[in-house]
N, C-alpha and C. Protein backbone atom coordinates (compact mmCIF):
# COMPACT_ATOMS: atom_id res chain seq x y z
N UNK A 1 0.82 -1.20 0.00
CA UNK A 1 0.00 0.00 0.00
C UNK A 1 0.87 1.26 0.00
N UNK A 2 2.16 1.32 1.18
CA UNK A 2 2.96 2.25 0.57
C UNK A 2 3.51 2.70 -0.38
N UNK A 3 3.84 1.69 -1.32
CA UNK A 3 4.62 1.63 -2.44
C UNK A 3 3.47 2.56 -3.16
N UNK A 4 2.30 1.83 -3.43
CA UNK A 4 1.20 2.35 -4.28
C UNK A 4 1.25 4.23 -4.51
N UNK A 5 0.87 4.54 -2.83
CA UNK A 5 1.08 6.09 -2.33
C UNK A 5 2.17 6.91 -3.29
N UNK A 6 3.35 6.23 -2.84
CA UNK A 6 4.65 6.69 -3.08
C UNK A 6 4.63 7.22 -4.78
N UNK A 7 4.14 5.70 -5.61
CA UNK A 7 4.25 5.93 -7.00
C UNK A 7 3.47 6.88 -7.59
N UNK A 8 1.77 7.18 -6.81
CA UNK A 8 0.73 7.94 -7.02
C UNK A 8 1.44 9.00 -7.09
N UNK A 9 1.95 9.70 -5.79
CA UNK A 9 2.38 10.79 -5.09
C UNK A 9 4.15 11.35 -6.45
N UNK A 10 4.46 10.53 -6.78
CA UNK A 10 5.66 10.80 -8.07
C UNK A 10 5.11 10.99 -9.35
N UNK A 11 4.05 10.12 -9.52
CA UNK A 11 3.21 10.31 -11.00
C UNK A 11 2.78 11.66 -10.82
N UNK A 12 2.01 11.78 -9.90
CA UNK A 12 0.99 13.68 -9.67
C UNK A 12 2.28 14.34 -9.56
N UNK A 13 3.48 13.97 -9.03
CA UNK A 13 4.38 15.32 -9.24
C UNK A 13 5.09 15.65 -10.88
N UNK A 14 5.33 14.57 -11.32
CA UNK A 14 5.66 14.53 -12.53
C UNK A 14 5.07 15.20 -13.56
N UNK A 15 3.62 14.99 -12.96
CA UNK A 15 2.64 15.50 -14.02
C UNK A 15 2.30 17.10 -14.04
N UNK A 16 2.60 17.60 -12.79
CA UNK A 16 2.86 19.02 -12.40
C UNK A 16 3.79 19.41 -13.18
N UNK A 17 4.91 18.99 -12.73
CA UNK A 17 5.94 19.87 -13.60
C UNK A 17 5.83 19.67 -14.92
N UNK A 18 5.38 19.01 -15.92
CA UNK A 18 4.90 18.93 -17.15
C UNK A 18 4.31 20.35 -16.87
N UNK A 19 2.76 20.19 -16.78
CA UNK A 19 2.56 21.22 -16.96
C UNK A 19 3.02 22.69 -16.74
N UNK A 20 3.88 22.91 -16.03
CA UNK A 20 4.65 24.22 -15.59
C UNK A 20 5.44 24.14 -16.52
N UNK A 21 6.31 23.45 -17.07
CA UNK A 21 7.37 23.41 -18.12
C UNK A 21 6.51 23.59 -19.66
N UNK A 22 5.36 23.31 -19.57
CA UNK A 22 4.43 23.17 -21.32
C UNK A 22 3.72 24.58 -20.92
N UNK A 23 3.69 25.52 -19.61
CA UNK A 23 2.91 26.68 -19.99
C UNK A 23 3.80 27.75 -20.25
N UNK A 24 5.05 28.07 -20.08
CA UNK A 24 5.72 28.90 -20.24
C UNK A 24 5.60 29.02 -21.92
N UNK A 25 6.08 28.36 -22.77
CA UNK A 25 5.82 28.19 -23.99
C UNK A 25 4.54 27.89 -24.82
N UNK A 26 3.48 28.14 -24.06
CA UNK A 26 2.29 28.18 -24.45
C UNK A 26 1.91 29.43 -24.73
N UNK A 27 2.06 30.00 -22.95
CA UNK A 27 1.56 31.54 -23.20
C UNK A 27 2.48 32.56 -23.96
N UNK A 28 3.85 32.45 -24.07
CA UNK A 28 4.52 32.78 -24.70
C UNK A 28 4.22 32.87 -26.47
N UNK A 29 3.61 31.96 -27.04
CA UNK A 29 3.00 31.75 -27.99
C UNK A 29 2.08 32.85 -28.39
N UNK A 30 1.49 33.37 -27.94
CA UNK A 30 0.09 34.10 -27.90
C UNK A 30 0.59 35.68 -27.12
N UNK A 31 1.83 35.77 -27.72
CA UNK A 31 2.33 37.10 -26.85
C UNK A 31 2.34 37.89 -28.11
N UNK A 32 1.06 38.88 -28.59
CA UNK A 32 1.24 39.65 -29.81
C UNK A 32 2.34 40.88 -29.75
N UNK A 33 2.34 41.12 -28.35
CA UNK A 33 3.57 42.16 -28.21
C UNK A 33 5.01 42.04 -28.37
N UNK A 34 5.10 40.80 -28.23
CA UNK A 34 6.65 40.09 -28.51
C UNK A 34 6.78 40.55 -29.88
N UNK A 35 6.09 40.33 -30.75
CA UNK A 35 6.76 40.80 -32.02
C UNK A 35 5.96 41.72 -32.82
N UNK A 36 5.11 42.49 -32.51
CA UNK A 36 4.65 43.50 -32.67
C UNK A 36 4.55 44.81 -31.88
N UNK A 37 4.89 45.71 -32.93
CA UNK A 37 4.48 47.38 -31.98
C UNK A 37 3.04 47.42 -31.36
N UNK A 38 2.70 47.57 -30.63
CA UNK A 38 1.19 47.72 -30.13
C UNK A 38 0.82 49.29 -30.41
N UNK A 39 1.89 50.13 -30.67
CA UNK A 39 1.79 51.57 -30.70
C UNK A 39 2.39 51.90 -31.81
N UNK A 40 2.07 51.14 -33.00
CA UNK A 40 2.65 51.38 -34.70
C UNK A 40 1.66 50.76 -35.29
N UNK A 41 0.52 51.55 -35.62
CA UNK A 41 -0.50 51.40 -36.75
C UNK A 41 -0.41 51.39 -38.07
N UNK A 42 -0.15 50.29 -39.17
CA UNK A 42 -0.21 50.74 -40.04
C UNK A 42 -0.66 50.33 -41.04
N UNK A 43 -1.21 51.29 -42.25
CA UNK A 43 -2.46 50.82 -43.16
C UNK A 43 -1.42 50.74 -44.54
N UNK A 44 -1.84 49.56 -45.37
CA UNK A 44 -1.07 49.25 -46.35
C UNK A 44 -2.64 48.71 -47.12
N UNK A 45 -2.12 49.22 -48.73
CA UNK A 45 -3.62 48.93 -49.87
C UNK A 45 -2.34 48.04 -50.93
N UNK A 46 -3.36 46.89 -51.17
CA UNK A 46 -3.01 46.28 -52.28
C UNK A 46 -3.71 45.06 -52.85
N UNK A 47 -3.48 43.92 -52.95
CA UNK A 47 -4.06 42.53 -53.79
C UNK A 47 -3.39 41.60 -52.91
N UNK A 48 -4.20 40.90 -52.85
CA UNK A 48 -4.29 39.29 -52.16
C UNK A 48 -3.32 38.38 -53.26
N UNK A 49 -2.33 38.48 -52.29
CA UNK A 49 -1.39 37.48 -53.05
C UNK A 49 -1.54 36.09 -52.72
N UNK A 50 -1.82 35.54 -51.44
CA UNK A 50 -2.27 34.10 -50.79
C UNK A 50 -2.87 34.22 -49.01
N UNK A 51 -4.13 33.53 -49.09
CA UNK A 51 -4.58 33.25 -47.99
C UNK A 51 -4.74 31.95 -47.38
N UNK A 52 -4.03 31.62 -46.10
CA UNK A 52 -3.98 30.44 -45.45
C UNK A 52 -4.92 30.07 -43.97
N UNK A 53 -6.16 29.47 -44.70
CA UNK A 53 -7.23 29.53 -43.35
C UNK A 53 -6.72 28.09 -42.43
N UNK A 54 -6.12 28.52 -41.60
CA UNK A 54 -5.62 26.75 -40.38
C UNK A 54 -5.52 28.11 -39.12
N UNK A 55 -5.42 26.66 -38.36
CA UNK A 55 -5.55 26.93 -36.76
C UNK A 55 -4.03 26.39 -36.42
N UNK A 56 -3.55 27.12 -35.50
CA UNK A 56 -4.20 28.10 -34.63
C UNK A 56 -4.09 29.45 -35.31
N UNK A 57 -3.01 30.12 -36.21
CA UNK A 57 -3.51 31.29 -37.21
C UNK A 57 -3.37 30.97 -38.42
N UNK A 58 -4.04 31.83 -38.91
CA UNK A 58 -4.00 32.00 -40.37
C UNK A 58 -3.45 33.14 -40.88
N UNK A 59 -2.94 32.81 -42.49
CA UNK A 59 -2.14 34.16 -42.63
C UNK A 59 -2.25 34.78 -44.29
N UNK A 60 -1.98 36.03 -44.13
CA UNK A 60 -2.68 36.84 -45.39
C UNK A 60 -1.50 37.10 -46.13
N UNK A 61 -1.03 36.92 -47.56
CA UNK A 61 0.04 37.63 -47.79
C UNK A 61 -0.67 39.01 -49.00
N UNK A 62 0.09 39.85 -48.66
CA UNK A 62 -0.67 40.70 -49.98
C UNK A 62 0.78 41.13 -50.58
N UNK A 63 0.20 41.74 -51.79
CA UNK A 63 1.49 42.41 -52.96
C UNK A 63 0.94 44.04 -52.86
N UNK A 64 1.61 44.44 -52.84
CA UNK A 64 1.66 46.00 -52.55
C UNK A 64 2.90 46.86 -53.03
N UNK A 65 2.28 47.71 -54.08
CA UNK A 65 3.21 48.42 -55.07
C UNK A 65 4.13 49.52 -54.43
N UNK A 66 5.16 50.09 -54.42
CA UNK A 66 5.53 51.38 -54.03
C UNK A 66 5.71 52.30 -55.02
N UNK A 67 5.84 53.40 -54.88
CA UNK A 67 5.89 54.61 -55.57
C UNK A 67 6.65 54.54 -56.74
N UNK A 68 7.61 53.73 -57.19
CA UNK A 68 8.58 53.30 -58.10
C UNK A 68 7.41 52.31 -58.71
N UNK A 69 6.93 51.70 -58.51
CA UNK A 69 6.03 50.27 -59.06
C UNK A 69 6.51 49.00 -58.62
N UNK A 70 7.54 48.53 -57.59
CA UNK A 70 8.11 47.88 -57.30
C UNK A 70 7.08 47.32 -56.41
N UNK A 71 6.76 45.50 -56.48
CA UNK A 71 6.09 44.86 -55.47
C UNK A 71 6.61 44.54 -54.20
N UNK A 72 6.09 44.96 -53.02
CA UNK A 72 6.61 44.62 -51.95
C UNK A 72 5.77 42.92 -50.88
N UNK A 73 6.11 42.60 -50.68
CA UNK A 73 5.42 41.57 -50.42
C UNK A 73 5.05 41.36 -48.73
N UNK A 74 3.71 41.91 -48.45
CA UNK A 74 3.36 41.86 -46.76
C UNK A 74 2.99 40.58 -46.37
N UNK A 75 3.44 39.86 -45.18
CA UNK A 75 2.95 39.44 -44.91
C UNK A 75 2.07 39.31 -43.19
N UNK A 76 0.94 38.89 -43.24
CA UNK A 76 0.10 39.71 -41.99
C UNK A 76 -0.57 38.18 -40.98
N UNK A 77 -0.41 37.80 -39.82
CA UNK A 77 -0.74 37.10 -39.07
C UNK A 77 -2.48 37.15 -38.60
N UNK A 78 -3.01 36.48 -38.46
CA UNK A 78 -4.59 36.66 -38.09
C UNK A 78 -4.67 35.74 -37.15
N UNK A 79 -6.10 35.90 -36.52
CA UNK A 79 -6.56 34.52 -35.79
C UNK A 79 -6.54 33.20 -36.16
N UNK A 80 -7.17 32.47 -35.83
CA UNK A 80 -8.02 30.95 -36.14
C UNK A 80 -9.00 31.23 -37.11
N UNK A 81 -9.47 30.38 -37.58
CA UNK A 81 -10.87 30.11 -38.62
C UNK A 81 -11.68 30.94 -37.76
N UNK A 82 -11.70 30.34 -36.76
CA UNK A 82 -12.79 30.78 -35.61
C UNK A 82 -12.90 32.85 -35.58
N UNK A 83 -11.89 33.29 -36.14
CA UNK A 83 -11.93 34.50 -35.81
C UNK A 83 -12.51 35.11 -36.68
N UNK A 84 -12.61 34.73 -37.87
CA UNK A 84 -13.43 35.21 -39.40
C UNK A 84 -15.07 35.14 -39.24
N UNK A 85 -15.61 34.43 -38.36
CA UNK A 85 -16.97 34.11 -38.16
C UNK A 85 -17.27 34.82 -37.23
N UNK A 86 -16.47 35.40 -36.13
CA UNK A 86 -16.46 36.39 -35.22
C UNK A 86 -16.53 38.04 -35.64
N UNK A 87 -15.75 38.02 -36.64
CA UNK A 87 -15.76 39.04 -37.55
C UNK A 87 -16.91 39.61 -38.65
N UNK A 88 -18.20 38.64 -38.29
CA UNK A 88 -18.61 38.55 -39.47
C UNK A 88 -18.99 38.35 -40.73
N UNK A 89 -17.58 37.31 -40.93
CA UNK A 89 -17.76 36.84 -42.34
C UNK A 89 -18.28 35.88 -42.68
N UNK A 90 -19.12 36.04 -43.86
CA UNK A 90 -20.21 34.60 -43.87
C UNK A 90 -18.75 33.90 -44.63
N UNK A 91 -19.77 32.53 -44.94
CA UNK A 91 -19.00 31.85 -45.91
C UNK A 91 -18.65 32.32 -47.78
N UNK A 92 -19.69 32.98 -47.82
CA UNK A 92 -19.40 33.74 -49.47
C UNK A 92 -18.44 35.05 -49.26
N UNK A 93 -18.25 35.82 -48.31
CA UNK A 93 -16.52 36.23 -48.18
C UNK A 93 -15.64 35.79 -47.75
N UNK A 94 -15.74 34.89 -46.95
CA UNK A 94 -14.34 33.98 -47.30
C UNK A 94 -14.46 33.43 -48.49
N UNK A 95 -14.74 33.20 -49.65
CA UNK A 95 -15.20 32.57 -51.04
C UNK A 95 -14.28 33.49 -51.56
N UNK A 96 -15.08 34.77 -51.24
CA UNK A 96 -14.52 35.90 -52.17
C UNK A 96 -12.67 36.27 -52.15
N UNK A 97 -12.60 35.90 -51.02
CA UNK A 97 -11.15 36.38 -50.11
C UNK A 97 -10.29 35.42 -50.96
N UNK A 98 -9.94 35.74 -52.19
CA UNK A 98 -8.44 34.74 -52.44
C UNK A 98 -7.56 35.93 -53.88
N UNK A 99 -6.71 35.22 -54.50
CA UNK A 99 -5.58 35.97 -54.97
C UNK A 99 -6.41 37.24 -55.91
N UNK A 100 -5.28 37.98 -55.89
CA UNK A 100 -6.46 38.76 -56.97
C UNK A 100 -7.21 39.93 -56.42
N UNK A 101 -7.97 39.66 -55.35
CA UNK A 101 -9.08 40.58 -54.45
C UNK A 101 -8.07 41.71 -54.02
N UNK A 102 -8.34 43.07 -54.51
CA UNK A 102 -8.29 44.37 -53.86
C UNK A 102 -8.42 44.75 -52.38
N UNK A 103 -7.50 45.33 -51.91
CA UNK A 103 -7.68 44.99 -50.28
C UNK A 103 -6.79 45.66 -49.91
N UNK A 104 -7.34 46.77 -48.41
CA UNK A 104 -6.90 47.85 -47.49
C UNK A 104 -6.58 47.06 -46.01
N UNK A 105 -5.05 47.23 -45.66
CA UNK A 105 -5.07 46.51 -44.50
C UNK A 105 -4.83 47.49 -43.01
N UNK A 106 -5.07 47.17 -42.31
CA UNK A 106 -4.46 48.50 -41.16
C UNK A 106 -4.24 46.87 -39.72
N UNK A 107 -3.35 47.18 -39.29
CA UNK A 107 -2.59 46.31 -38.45
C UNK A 107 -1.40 46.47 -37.79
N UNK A 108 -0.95 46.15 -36.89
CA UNK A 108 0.26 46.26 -36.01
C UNK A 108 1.57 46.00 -36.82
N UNK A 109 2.44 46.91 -37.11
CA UNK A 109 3.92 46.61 -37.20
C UNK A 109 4.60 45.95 -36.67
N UNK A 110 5.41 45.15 -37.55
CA UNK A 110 6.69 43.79 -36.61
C UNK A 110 7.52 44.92 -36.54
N UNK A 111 7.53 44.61 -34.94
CA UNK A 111 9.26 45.20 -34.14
C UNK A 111 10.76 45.58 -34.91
N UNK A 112 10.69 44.73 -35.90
CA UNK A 112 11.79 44.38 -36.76
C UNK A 112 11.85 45.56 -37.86
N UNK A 113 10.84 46.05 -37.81
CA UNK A 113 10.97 46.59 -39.27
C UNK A 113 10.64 46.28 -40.77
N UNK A 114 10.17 44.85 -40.38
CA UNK A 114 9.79 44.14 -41.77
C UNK A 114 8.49 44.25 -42.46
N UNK A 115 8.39 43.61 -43.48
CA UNK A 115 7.20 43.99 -44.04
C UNK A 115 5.94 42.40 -43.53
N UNK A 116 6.05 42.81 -42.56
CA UNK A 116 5.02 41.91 -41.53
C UNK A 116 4.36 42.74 -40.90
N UNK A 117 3.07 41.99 -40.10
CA UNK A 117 2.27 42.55 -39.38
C UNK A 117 1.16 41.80 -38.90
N UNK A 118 0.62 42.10 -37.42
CA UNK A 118 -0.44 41.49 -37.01
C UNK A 118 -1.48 42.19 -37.67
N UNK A 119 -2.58 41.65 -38.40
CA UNK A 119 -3.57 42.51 -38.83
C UNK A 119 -4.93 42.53 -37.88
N UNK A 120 -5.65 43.88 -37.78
CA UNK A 120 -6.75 44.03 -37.32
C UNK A 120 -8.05 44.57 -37.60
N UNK A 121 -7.50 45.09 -39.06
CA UNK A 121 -9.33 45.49 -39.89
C UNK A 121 -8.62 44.66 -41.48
N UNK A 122 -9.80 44.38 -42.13
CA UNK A 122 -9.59 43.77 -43.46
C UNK A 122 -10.44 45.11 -44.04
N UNK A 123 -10.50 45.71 -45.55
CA UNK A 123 -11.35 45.88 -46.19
C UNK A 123 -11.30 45.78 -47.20
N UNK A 124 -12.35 45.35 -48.19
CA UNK A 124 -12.02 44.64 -49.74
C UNK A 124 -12.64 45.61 -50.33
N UNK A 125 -11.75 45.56 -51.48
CA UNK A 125 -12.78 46.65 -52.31
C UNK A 125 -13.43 47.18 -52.76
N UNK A 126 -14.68 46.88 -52.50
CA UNK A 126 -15.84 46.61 -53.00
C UNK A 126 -16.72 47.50 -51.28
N UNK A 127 -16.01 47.84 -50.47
CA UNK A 127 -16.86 48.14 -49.32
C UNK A 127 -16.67 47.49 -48.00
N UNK A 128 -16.55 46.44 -47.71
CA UNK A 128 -16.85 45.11 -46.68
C UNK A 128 -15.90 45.55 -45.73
N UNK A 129 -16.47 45.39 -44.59
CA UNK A 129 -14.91 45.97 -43.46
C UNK A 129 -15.08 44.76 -42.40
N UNK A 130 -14.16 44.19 -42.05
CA UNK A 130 -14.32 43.36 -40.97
C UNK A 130 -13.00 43.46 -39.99
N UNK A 131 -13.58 43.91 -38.59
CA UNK A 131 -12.25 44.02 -37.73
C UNK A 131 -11.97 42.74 -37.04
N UNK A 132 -11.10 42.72 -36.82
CA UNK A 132 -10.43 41.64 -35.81
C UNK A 132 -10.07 41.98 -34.49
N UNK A 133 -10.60 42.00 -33.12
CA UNK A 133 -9.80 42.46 -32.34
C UNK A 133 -10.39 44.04 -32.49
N UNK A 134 -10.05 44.43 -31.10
CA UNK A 134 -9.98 45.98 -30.42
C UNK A 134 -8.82 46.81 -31.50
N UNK A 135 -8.78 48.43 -31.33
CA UNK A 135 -8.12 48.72 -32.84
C UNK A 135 -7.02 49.38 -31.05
N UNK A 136 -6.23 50.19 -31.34
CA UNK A 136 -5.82 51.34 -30.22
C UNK A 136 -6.43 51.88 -29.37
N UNK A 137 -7.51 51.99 -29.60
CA UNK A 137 -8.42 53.20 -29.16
C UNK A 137 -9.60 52.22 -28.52
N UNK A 138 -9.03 50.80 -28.58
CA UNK A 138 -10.60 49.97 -28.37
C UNK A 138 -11.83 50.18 -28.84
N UNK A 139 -11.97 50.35 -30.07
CA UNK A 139 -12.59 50.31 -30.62
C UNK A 139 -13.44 49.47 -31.59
């Protein structure tokens, strides 16, 4: 019967520190500030170069011209599937949402300087606005 205790009492500790060792890198995961400005807004217009709907995010790339005509290539982090239905979007704009589609982005700047970004409003050209998430201003 001791033995039993003993092994119980090592399994439940074992299983603790698992979890303490698997949350550091969990929540760490889901840290949008780690690699984004939270206080660098910025709006970029161009065409849907590729959209990737999976969990846990999905991700937008667009082509976006500069003043020379030169393509620059963004690429922008989003939620889950789950966040597009939250947003609003039926299933015939996500339909609509692929290469090609005209599109205004406004979203958080990577830290880095790169042409990345967390995004937080979509709008297609045609009108359609769907935010993601609180903007600065919580809004």
């Amino acid at each position: 019967m001791a033995h039993s205790k003993i092994r119980v009492a090592l399994l439940g500790s074992a299983l603790w520190m698992l979890a303490f060792v698997m949350a550091g890198p969990a929540l760490a995961h889901h840290s949008v500030q780690a690699e984004f400005d939270v206080h660098k807004v910025i709006t970029i217009t161009g065409t849907v170069a590729k959209v990737e709907f999976i969990n846990p995010h999905s991700y937008l790339t667009v082509d976006v011209k500069d003043a020379n005509g030169n393509v620059q290539h963004w690429a922008f982090e989003m939620g889950g599937i789950g966040t597009f239905r939250r947003a609003g979007m039926t299933k015939q704009d996500r339909d609509d949402f692929k290469p090609g589609l005209p599109i205004t982005i406004t979203g958080l700047a990577a830290k880095d300087g790169s042409t990345t970004g967390h995004l937080s409003e979509m709008k297609f050209g045609d009108g359609r606005v769907f935010k993601f998430g609180a903007d600065p201003n919580d809004n």
